[in-house]
PDB file of N, CA and C in Angstrom:
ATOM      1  N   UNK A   1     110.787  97.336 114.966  1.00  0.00           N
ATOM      2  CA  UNK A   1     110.458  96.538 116.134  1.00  0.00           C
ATOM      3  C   UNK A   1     111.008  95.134 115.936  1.00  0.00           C
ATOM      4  N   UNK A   2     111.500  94.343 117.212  1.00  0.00           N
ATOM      5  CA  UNK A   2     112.271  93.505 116.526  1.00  0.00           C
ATOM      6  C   UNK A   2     111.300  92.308 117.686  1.00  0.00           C
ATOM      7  N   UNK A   3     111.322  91.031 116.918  1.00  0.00           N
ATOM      8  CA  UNK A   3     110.541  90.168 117.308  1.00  0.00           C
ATOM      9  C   UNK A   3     110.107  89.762 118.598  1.00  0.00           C
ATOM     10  N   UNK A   4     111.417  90.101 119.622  1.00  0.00           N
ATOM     11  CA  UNK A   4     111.439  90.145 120.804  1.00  0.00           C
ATOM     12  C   UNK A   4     110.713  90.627 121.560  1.00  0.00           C
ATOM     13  N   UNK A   5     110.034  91.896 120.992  1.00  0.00           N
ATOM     14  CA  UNK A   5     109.704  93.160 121.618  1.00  0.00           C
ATOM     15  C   UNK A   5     107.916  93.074 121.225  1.00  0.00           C
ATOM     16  N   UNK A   6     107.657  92.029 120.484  1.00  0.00           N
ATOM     17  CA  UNK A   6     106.248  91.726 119.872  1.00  0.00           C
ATOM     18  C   UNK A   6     105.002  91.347 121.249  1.00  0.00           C
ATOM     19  N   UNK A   7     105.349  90.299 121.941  1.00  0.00           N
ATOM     20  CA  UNK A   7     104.966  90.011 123.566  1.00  0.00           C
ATOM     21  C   UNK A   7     104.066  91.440 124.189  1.00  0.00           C
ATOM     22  N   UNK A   8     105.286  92.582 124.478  1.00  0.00           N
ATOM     23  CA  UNK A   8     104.924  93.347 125.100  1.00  0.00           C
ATOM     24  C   UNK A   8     104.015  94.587 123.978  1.00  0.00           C
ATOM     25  N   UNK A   9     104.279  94.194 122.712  1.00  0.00           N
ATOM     26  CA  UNK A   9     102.943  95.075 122.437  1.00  0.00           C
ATOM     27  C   UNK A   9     101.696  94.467 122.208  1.00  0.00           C
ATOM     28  N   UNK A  10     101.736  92.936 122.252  1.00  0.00           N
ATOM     29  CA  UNK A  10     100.397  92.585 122.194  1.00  0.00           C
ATOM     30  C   UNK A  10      99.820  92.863 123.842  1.00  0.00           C
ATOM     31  N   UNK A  11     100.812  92.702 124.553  1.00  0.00           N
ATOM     32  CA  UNK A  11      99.902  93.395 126.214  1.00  0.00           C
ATOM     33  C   UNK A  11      99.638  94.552 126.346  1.00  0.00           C
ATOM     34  N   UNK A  12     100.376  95.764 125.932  1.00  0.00           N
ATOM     35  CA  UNK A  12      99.970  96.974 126.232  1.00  0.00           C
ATOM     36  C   UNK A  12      98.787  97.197 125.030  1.00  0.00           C
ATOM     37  N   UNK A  13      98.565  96.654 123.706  1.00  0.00           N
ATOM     38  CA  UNK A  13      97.807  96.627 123.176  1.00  0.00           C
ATOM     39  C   UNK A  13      95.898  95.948 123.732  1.00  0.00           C
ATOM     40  N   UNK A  14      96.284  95.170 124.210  1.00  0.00           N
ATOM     41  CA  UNK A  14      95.275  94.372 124.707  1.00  0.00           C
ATOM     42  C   UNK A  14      94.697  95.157 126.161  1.00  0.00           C
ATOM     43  N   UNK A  15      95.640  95.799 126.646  1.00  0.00           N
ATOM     44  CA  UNK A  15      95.221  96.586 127.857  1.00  0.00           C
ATOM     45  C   UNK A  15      95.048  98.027 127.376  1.00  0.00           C
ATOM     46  N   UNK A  16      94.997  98.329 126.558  1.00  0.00           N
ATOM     47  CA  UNK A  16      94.566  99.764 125.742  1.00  0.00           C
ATOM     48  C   UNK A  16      93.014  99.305 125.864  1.00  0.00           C
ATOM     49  N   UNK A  17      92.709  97.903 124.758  1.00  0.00           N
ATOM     50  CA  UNK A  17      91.505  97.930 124.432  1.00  0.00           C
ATOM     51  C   UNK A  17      90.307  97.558 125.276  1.00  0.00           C
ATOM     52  N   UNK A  18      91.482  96.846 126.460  1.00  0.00           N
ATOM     53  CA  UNK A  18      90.201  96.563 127.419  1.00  0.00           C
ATOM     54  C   UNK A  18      89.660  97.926 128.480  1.00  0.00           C
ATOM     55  N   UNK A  19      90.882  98.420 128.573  1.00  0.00           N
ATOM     56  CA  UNK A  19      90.501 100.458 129.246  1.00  0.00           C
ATOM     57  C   UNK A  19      89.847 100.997 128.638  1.00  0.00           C
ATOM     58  N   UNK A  20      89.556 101.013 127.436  1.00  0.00           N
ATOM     59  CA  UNK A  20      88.522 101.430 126.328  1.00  0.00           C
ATOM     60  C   UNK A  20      87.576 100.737 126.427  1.00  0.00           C
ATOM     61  N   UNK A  21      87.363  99.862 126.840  1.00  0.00           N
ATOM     62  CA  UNK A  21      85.918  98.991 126.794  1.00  0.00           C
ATOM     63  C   UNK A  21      85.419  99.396 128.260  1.00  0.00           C
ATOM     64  N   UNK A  22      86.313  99.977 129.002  1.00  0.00           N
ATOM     65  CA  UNK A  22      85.762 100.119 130.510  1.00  0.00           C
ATOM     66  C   UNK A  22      86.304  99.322 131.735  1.00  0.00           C
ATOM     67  N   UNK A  23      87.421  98.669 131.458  1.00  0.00           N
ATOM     68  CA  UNK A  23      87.696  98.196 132.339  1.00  0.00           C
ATOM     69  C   UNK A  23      88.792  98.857 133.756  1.00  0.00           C
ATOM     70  N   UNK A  24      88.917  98.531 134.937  1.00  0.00           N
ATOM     71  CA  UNK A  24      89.940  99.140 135.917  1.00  0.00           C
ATOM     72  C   UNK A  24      91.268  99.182 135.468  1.00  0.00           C
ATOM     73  N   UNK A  25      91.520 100.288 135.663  1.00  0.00           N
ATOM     74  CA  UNK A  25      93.049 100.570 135.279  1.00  0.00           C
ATOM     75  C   UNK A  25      93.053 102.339 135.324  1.00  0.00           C
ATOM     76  N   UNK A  26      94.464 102.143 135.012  1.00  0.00           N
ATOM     77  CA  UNK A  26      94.582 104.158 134.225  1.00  0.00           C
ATOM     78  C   UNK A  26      94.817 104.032 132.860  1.00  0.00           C
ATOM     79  N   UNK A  27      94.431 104.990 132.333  1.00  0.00           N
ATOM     80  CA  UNK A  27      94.607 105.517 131.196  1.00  0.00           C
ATOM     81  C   UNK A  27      96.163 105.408 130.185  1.00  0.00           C
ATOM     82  N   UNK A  28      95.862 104.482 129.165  1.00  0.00           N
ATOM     83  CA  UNK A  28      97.436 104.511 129.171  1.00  0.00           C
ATOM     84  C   UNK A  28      97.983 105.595 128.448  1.00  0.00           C
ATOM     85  N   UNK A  29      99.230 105.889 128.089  1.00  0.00           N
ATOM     86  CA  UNK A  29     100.075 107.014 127.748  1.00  0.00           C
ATOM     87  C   UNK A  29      99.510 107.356 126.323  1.00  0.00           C
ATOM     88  N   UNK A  30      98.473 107.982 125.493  1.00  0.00           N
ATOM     89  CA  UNK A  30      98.560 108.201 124.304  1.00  0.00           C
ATOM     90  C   UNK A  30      99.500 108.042 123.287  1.00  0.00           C
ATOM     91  N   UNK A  31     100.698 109.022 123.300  1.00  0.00           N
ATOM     92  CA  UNK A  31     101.672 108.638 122.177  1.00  0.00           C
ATOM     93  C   UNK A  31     102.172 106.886 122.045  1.00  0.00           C
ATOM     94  N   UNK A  32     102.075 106.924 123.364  1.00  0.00           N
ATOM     95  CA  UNK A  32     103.040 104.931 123.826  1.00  0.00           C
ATOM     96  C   UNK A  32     101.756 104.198 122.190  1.00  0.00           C
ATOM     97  N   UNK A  33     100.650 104.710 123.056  1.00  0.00           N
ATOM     98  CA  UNK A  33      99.431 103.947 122.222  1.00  0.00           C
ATOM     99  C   UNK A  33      99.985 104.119 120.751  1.00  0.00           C
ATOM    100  N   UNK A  34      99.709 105.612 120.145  1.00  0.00           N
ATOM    101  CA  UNK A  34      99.807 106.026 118.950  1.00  0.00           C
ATOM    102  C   UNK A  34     101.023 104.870 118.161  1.00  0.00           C
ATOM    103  N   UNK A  35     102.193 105.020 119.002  1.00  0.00           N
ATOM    104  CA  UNK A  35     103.523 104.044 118.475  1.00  0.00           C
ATOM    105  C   UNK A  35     103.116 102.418 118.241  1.00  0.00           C
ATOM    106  N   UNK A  36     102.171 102.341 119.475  1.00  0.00           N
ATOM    107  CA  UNK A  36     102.242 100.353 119.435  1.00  0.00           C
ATOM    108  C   UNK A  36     101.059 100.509 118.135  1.00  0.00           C
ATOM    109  N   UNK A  37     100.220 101.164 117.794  1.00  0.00           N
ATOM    110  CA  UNK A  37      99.448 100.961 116.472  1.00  0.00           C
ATOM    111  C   UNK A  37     100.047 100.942 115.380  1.00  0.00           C
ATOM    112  N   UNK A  38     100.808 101.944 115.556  1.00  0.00           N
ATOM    113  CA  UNK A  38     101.801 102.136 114.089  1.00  0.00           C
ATOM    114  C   UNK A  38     102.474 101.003 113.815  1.00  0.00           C
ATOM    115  N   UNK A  39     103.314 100.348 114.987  1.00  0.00           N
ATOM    116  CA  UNK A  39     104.153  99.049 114.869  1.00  0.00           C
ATOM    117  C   UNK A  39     103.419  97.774 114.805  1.00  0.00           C
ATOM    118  N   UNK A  40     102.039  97.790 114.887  1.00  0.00           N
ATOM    119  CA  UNK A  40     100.801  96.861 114.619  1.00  0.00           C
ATOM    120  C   UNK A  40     100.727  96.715 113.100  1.00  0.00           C
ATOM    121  N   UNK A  41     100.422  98.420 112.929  1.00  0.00           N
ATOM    122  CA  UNK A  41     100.247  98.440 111.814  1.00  0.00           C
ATOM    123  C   UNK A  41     101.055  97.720 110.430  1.00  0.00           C
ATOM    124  N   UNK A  42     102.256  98.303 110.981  1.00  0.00           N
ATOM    125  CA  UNK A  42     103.707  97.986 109.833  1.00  0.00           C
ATOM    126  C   UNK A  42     103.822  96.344 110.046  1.00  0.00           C
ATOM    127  N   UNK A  43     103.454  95.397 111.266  1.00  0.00           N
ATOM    128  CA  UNK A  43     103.671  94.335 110.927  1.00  0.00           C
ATOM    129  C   UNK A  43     102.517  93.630 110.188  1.00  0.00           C
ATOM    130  N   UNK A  44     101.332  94.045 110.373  1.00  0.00           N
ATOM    131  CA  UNK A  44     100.419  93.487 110.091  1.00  0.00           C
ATOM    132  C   UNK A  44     100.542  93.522 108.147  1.00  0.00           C
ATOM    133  N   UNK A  45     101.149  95.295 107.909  1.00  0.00           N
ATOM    134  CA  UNK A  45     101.691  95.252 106.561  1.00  0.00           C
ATOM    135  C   UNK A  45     102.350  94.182 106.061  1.00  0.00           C
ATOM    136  N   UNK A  46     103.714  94.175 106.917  1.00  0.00           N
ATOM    137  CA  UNK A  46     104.626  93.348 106.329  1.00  0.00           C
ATOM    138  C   UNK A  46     103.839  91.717 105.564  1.00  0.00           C
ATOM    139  N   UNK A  47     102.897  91.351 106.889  1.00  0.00           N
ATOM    140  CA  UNK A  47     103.007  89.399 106.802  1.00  0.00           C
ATOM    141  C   UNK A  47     101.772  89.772 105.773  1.00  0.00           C
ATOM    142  N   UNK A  48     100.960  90.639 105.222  1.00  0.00           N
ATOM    143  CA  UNK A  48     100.050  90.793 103.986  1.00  0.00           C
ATOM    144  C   UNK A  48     100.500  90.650 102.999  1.00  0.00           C
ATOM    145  N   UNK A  49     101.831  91.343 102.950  1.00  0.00           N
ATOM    146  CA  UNK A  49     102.715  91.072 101.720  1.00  0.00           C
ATOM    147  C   UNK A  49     103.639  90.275 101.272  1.00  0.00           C
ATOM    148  N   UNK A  50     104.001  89.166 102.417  1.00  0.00           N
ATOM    149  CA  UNK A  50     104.529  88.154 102.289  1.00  0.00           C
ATOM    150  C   UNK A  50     103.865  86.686 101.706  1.00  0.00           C
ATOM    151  N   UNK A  51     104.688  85.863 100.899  1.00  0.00           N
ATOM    152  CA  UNK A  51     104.160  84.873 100.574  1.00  0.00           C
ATOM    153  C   UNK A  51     103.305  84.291 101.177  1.00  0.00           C
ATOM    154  N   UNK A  52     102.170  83.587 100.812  1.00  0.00           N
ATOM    155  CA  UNK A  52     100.746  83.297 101.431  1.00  0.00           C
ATOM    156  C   UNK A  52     101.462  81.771 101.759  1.00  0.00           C
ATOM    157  N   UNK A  53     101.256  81.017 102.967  1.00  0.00           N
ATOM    158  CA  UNK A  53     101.567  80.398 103.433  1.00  0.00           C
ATOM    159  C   UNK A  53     100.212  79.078 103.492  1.00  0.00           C
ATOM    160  N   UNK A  54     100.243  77.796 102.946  1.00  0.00           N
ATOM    161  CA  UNK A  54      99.239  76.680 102.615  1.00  0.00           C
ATOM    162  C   UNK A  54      99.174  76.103 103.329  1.00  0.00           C
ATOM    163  N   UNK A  55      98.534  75.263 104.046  1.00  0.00           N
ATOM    164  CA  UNK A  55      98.674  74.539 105.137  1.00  0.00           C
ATOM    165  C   UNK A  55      97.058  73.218 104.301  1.00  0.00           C
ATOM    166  N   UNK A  56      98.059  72.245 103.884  1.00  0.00           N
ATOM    167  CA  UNK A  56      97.361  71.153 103.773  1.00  0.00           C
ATOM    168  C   UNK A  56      96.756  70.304 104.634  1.00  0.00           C
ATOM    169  N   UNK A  57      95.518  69.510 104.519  1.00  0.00           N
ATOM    170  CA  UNK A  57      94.681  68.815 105.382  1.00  0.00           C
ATOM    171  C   UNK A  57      95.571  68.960 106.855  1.00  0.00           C
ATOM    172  N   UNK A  58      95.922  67.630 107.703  1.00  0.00           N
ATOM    173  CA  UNK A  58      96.703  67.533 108.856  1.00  0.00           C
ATOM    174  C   UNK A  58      97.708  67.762 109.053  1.00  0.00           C
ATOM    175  N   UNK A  59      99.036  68.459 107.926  1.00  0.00           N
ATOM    176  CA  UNK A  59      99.742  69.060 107.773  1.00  0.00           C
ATOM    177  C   UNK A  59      99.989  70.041 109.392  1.00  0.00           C
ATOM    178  N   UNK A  60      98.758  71.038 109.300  1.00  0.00           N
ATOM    179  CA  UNK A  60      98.675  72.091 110.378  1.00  0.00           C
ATOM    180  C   UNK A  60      99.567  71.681 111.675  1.00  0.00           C
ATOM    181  N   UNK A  61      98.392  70.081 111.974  1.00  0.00           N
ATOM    182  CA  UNK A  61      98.376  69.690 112.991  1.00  0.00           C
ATOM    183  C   UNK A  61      99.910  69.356 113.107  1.00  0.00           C
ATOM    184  N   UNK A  62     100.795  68.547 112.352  1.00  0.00           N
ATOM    185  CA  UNK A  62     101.728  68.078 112.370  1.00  0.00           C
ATOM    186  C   UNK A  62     102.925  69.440 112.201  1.00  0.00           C
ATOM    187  N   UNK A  63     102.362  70.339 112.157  1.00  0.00           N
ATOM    188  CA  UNK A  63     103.715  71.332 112.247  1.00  0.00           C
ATOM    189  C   UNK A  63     104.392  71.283 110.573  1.00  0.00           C
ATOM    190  N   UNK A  64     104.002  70.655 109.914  1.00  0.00           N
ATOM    191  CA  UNK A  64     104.552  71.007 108.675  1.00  0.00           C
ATOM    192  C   UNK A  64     103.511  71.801 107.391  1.00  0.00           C
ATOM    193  N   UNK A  65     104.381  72.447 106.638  1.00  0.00           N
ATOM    194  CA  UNK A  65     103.402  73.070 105.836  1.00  0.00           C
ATOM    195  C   UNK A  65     104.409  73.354 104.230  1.00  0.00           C
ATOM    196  N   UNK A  66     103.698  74.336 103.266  1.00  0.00           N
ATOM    197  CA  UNK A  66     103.695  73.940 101.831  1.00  0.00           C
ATOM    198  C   UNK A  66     103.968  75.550 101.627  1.00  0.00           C
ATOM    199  N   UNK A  67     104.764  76.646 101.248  1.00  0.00           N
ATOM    200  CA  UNK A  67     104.600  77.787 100.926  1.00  0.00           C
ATOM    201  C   UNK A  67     104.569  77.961  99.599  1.00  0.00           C
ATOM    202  N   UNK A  68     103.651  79.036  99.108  1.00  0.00           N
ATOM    203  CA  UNK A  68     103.581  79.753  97.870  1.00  0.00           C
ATOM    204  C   UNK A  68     103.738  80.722  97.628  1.00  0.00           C
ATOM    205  N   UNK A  69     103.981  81.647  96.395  1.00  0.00           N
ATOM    206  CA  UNK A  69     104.512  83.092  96.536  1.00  0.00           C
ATOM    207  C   UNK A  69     103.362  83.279  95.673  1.00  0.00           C
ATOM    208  N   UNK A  70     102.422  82.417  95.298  1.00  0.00           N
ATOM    209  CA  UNK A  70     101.672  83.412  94.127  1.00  0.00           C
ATOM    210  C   UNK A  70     101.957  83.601  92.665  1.00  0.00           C
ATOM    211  N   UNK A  71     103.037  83.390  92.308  1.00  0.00           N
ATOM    212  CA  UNK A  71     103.503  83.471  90.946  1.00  0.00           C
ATOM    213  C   UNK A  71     103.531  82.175  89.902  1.00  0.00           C
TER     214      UNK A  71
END
């Protein structure tokens, strides 16, 4: 999945969970679902395993930050 394409699975994701909670709509496509979890899944993998990222006091605020790998 390429970064571009991230947008539209946080919407069809977000409209999965609100049809599941009960809200108006149809039912969305199962497999579509099954795929946007998997590709949830694998990114959510990826940034777990990537260097942990520090964000000092006001740093945040200012858009700058400090990375570490852990080692």
């Amino acid at each position: 999945m390429e970064t571009k394409d991230i947008p539209a699975l946080i919407e069809r994701l977000r409209y999965f969970n609100d049809w599941r909670r009960g809200a108006d709509g149809e039912q969305p496509n199962p497999e579509q679902i099954g795929r946007d979890i998997d590709a949830a899944v694998a990114i959510l993998s990826r940034q777990a395993s990537a260097p942990e990222i520090q964000y000092y006091g006001s740093e945040r605020e200012h858009g700058t930050r400090t990375e570490t790998c852990g080692a």
